[in-house]
C-alpha atoms as a PDB file:
ATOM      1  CA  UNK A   1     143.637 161.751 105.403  1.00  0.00           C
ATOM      2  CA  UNK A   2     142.862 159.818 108.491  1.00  0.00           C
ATOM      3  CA  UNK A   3     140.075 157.392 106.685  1.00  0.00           C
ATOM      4  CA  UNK A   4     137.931 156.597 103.860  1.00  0.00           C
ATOM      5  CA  UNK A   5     135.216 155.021 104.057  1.00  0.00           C
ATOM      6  CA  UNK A   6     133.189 152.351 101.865  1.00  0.00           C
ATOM      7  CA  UNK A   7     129.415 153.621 102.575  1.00  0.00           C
ATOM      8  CA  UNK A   8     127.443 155.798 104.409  1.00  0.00           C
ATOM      9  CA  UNK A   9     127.310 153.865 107.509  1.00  0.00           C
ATOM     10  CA  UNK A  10     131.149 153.067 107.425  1.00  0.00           C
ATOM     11  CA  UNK A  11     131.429 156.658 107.480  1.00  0.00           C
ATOM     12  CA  UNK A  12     129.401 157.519 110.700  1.00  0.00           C
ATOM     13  CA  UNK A  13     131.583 155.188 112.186  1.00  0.00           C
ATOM     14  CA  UNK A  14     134.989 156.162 110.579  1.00  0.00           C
ATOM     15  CA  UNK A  15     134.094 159.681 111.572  1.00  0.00           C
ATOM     16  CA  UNK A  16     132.910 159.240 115.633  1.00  0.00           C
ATOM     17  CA  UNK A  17     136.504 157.468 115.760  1.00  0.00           C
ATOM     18  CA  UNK A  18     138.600 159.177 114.347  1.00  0.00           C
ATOM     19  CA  UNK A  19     136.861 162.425 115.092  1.00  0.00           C
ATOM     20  CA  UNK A  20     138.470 164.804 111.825  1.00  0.00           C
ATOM     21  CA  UNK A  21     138.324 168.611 111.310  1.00  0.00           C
ATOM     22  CA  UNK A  22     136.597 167.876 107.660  1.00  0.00           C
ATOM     23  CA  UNK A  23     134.577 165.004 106.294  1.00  0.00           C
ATOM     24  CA  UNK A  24     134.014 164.823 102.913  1.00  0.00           C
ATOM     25  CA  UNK A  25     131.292 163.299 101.746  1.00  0.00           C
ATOM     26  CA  UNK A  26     129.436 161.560  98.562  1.00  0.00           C
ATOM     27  CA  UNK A  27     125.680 162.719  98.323  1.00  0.00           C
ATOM     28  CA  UNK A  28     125.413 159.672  96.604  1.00  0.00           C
ATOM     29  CA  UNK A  29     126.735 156.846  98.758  1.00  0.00           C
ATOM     30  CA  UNK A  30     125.396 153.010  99.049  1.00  0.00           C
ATOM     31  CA  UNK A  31     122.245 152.373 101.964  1.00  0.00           C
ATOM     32  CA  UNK A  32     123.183 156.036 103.565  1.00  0.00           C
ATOM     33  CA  UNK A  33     123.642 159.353 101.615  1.00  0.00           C
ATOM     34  CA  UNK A  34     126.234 162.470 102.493  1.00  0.00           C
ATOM     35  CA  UNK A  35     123.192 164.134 104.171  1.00  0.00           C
ATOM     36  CA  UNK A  36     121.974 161.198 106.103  1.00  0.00           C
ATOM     37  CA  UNK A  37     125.425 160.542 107.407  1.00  0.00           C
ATOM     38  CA  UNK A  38     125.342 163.747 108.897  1.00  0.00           C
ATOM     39  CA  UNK A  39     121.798 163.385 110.350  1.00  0.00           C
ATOM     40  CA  UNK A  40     123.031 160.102 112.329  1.00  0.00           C
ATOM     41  CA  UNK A  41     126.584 161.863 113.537  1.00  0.00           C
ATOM     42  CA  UNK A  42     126.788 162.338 117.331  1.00  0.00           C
ATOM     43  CA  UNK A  43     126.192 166.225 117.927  1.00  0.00           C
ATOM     44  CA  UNK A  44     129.607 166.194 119.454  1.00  0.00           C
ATOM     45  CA  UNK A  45     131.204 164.149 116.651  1.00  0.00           C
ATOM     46  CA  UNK A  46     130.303 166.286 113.797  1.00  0.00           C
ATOM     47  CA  UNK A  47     133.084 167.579 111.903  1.00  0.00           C
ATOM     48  CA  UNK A  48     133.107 170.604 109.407  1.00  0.00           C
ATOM     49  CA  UNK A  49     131.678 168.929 106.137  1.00  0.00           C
ATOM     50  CA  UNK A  50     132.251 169.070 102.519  1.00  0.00           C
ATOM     51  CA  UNK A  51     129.733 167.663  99.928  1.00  0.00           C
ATOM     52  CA  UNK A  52     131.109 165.725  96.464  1.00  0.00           C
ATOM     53  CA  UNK A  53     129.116 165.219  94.104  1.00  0.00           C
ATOM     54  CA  UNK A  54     128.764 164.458  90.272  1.00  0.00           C
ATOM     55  CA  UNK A  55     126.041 166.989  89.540  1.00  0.00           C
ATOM     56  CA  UNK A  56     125.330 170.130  90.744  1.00  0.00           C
ATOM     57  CA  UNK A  57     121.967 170.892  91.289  1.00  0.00           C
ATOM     58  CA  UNK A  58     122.562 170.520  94.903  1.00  0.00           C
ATOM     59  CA  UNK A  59     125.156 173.549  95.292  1.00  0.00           C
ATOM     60  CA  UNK A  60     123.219 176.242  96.244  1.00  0.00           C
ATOM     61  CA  UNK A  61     121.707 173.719  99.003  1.00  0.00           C
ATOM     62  CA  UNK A  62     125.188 172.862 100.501  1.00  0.00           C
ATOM     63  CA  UNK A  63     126.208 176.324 101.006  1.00  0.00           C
ATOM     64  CA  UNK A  64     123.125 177.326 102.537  1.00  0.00           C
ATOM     65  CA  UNK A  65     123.739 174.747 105.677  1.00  0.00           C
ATOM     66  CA  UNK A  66     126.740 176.306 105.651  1.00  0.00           C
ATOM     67  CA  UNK A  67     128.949 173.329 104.400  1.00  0.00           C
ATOM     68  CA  UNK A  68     132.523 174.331 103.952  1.00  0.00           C
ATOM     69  CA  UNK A  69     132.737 173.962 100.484  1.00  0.00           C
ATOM     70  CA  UNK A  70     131.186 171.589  97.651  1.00  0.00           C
ATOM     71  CA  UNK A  71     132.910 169.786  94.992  1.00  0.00           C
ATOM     72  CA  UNK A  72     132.326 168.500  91.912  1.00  0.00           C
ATOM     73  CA  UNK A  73     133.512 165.308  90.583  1.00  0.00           C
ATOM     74  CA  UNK A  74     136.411 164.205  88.856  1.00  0.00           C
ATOM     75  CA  UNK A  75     137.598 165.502  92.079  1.00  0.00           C
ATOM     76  CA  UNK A  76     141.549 167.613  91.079  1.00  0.00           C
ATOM     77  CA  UNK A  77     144.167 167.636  93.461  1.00  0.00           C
ATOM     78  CA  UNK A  78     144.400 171.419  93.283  1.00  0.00           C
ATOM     79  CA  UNK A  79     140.543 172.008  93.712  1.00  0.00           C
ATOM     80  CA  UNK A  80     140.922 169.341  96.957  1.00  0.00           C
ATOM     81  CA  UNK A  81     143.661 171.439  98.222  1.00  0.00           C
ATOM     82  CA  UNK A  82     141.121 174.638  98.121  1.00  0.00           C
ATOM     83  CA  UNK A  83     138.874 172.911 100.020  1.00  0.00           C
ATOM     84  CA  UNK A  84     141.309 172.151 102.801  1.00  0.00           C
ATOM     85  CA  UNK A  85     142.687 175.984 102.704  1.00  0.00           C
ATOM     86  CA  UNK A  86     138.676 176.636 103.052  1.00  0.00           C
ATOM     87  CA  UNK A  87     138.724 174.427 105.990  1.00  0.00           C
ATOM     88  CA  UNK A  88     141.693 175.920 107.661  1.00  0.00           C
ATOM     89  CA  UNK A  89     140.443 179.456 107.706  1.00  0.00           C
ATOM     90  CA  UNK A  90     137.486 178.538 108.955  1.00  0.00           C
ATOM     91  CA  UNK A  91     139.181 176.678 111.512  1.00  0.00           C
ATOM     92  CA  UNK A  92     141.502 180.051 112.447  1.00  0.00           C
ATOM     93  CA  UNK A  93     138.851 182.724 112.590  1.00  0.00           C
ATOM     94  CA  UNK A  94     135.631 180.979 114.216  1.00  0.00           C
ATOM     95  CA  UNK A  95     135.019 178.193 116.424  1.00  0.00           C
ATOM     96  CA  UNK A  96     132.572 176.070 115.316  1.00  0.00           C
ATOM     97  CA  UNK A  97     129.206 175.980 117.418  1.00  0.00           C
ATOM     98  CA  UNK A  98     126.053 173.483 117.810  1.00  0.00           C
ATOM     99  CA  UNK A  99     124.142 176.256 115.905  1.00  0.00           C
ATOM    100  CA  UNK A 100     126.134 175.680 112.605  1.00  0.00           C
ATOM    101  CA  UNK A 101     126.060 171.898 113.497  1.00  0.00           C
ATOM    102  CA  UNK A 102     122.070 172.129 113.990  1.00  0.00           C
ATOM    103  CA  UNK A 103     121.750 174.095 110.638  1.00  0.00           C
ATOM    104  CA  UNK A 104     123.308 170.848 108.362  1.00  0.00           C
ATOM    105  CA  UNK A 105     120.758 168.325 110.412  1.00  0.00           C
ATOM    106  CA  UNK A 106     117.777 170.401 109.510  1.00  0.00           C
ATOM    107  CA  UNK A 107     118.838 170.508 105.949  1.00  0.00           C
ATOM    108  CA  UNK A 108     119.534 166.659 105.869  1.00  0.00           C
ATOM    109  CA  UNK A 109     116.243 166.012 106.935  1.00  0.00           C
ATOM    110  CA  UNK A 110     115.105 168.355 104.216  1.00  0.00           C
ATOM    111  CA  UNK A 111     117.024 166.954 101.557  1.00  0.00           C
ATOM    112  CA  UNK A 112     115.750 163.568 102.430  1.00  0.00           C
ATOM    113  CA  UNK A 113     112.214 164.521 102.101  1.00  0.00           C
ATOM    114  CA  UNK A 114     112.958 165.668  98.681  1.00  0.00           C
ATOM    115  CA  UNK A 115     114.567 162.234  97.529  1.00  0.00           C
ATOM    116  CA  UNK A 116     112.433 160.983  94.408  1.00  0.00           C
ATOM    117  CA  UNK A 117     112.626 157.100  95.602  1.00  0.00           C
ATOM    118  CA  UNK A 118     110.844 155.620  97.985  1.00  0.00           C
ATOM    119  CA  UNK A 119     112.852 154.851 101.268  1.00  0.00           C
ATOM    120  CA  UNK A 120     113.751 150.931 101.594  1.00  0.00           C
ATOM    121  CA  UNK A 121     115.827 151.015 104.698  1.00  0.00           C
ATOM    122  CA  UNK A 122     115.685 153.352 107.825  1.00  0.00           C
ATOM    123  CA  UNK A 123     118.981 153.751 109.287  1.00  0.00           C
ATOM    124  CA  UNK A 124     118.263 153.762 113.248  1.00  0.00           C
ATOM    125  CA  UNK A 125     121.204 154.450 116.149  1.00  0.00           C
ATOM    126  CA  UNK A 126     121.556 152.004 118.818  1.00  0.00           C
ATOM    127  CA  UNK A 127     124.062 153.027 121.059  1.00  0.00           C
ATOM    128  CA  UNK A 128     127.339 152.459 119.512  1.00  0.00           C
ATOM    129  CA  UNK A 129     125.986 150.740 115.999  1.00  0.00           C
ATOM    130  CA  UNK A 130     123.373 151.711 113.415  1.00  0.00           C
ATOM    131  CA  UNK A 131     120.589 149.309 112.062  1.00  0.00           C
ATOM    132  CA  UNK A 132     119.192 149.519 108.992  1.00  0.00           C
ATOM    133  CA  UNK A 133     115.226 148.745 109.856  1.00  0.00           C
ATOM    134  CA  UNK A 134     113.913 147.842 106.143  1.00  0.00           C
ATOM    135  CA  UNK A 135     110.661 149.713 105.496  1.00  0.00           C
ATOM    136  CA  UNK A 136     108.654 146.936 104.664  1.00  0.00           C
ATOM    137  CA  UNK A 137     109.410 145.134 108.005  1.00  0.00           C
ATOM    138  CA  UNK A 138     107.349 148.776 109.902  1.00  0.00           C
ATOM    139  CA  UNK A 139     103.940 148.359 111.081  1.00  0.00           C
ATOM    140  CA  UNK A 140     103.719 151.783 112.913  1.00  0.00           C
ATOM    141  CA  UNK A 141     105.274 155.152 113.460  1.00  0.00           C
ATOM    142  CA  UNK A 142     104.069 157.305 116.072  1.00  0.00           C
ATOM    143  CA  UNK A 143     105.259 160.422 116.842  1.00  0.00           C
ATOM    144  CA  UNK A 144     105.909 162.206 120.575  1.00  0.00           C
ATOM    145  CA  UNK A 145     107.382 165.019 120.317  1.00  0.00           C
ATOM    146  CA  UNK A 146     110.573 165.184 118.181  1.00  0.00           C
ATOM    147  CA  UNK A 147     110.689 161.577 118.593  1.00  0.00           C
ATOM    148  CA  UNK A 148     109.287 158.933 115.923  1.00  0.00           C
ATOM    149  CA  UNK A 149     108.820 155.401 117.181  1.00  0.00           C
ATOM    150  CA  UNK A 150     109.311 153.016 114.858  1.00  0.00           C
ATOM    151  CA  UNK A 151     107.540 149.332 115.333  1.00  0.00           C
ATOM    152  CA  UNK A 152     108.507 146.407 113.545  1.00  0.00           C
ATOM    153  CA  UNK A 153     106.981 142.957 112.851  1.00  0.00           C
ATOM    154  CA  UNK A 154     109.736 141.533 114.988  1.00  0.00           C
ATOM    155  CA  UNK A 155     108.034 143.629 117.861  1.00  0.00           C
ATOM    156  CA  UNK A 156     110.881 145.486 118.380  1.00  0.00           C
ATOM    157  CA  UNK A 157     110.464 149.407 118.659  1.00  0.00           C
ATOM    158  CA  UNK A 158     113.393 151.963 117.746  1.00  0.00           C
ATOM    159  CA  UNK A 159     113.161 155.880 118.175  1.00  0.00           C
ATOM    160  CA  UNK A 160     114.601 158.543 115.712  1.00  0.00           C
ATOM    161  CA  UNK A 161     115.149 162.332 115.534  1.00  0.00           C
ATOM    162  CA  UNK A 162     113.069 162.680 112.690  1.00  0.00           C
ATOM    163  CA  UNK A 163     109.458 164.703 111.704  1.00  0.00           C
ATOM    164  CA  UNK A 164     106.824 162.741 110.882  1.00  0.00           C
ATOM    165  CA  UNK A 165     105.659 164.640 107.843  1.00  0.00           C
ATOM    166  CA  UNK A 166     109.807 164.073 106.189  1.00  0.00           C
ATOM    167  CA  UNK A 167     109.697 160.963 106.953  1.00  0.00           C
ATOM    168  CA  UNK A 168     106.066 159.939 105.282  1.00  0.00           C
ATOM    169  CA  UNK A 169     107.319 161.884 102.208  1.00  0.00           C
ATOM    170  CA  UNK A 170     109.717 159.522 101.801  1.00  0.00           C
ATOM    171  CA  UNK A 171     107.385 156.057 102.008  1.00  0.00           C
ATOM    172  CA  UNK A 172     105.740 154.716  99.508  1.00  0.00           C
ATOM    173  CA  UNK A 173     102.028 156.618  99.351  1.00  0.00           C
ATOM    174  CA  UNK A 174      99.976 153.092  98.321  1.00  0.00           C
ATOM    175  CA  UNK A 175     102.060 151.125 101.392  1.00  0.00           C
ATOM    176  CA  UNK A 176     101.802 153.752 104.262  1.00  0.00           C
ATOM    177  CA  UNK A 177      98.671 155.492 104.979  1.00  0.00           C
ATOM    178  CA  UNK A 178      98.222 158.427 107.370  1.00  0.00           C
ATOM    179  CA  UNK A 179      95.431 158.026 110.939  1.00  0.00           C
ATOM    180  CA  UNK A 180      96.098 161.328 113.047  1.00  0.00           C
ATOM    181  CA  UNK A 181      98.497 164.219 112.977  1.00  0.00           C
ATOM    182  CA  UNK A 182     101.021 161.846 114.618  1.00  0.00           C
ATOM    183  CA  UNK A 183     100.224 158.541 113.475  1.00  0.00           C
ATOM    184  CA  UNK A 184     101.401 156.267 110.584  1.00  0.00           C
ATOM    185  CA  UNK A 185     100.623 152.894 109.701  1.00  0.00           C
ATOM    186  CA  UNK A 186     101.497 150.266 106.786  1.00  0.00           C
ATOM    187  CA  UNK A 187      98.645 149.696 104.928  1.00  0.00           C
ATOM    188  CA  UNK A 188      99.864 145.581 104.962  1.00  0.00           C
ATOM    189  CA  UNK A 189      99.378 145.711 108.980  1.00  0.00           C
ATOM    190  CA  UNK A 190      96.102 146.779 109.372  1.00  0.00           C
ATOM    191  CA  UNK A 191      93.738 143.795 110.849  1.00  0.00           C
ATOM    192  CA  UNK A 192      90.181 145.808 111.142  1.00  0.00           C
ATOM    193  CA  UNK A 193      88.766 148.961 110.394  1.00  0.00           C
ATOM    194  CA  UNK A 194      86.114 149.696 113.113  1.00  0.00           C
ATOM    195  CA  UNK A 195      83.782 152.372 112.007  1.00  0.00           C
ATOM    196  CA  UNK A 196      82.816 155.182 114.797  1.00  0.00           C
ATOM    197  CA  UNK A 197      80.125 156.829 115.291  1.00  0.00           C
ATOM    198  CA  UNK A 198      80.485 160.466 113.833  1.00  0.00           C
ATOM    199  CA  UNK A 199      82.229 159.516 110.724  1.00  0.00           C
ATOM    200  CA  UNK A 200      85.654 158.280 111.997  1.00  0.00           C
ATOM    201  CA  UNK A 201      87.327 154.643 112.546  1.00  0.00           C
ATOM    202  CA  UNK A 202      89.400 152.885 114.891  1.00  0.00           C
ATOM    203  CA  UNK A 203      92.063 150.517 112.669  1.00  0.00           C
ATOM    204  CA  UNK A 204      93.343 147.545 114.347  1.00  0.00           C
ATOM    205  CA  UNK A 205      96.677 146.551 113.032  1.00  0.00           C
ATOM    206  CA  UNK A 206      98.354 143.201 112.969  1.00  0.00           C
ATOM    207  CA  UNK A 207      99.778 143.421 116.236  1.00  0.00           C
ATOM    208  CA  UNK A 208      96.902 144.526 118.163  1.00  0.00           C
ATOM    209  CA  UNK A 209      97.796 148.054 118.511  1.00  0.00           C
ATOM    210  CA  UNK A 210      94.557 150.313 117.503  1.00  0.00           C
ATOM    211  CA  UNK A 211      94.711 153.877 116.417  1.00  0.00           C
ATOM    212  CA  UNK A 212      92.136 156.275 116.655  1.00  0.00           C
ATOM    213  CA  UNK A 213      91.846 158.015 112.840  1.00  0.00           C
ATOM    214  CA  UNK A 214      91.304 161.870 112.733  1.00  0.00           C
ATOM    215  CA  UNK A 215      88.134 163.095 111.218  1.00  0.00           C
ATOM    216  CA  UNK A 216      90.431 164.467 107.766  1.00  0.00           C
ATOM    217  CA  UNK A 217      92.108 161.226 107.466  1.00  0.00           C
ATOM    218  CA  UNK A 218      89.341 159.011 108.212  1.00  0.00           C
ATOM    219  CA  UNK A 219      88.185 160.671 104.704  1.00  0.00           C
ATOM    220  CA  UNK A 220      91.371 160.174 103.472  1.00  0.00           C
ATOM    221  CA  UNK A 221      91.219 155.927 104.691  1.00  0.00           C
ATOM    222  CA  UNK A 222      87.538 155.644 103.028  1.00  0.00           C
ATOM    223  CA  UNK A 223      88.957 157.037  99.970  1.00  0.00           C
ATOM    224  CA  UNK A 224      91.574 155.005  99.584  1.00  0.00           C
ATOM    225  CA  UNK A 225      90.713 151.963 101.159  1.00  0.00           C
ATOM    226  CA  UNK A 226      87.170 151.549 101.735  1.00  0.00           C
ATOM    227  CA  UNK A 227      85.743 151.811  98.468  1.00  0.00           C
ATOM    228  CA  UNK A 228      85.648 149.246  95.532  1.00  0.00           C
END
């Protein structure tokens, strides 16, 4: 073993250094989770990965991102060791490629939208570290692209690989409301709600930034905001 690590975001860490043939990981791990740790790996960095965990609803999941091999806890010595034999035939008759690599991101980002709680922290990657942007400090998220920028009351902006659609499945519905296909506000931000003519609004949040809302969710906004 060349490390363990404490938490998820030890392990991102732990794993860019040291750079293993295998990480095994938790799906249960404190402010970062065996999927997310993978999501916030350098595409270069990512290892072959096992998934440990103490129930097993989740199998069938892990070994259709391709994940070397899942493991239920109490973890044995001799089913460890058939993990590692797992991981040293794969090793021998394939070399591992950014298409099996892209597979296990697109599942983390599933398996995050399916996560019954609502998120409290966003783990974001600036350069070499990762901050955890609490949820209740975002004003905005705006997507370009496969980009989400994230804005904060401390007026500070950070951008994640992330869609829009995951990512609002995981906030709290009655904090985070929905303005366009690519727009996302806290409800706690918004300043003024300028109606338009034709049936739409402009919000205003906190910060001064103003967002057009889309026809659908301008329905959506009177709904759940606009009426007594």
């Amino acid at each position: 073993m060349v490390g363990e690590a404490a938490n998820g975001v030890e392990a991102v860490s732990l794993i860019e250094v040291k750079a293993p043939d295998l990480a095994i990981l938790d799906l249960q791990m404190p402010e970062l989770d065996g999927f997310g740790v993978v999501r916030l790996l350098r595409r270069d960095r990512t290892p072959l990965i096992a998934f440990v965990t103490a129930h097993d609803e989740h199998a069938i999941h892990a070994f259709e991102v391709n994940a070397v091999d899942y493991i239920l806890k109490p973890v044995e010595s001799a089913r460890l060791r058939q993990t590692i034999n797992r991981v040293k035939e794969r090793l021998e008759r394939e070399d591992r490629g950014l298409e099996q690599i892209e597979r296990i991101r697109i599942a983390a980002a599933e398996y995050e939208a399916e996560g019954s709680r609502p998120l409290e922290r966003i783990p974001v990657r600036r350069r070499d570290e990762i901050v955890l942007v609490p949820v209740n400090h975002l004003v905005s998220v705006v997507a370009e692209g496969e980009l989400l920028h994230l804005r904060t009351t401390e007026n500070e902006t950070h951008t994640i690989s992330y869609r829009l659609r995951d990512l609002a499945a995981r906030l709290d519905a009655a904090q985070f409301v929905r303005l366009a296909r690519g727009t996302l506000v806290n409800i706690d931000m918004i300043r003024r709600i300028v109606p338009v003519p034709g049936g739409t609004y402009t919000v205003i949040l906190k910060d001064n930034q103003e967002f057009r809302v889309s026809r659908i969710q301008s329905r959506i906004l009177r709904d759940k905001l606009l009426r007594l």
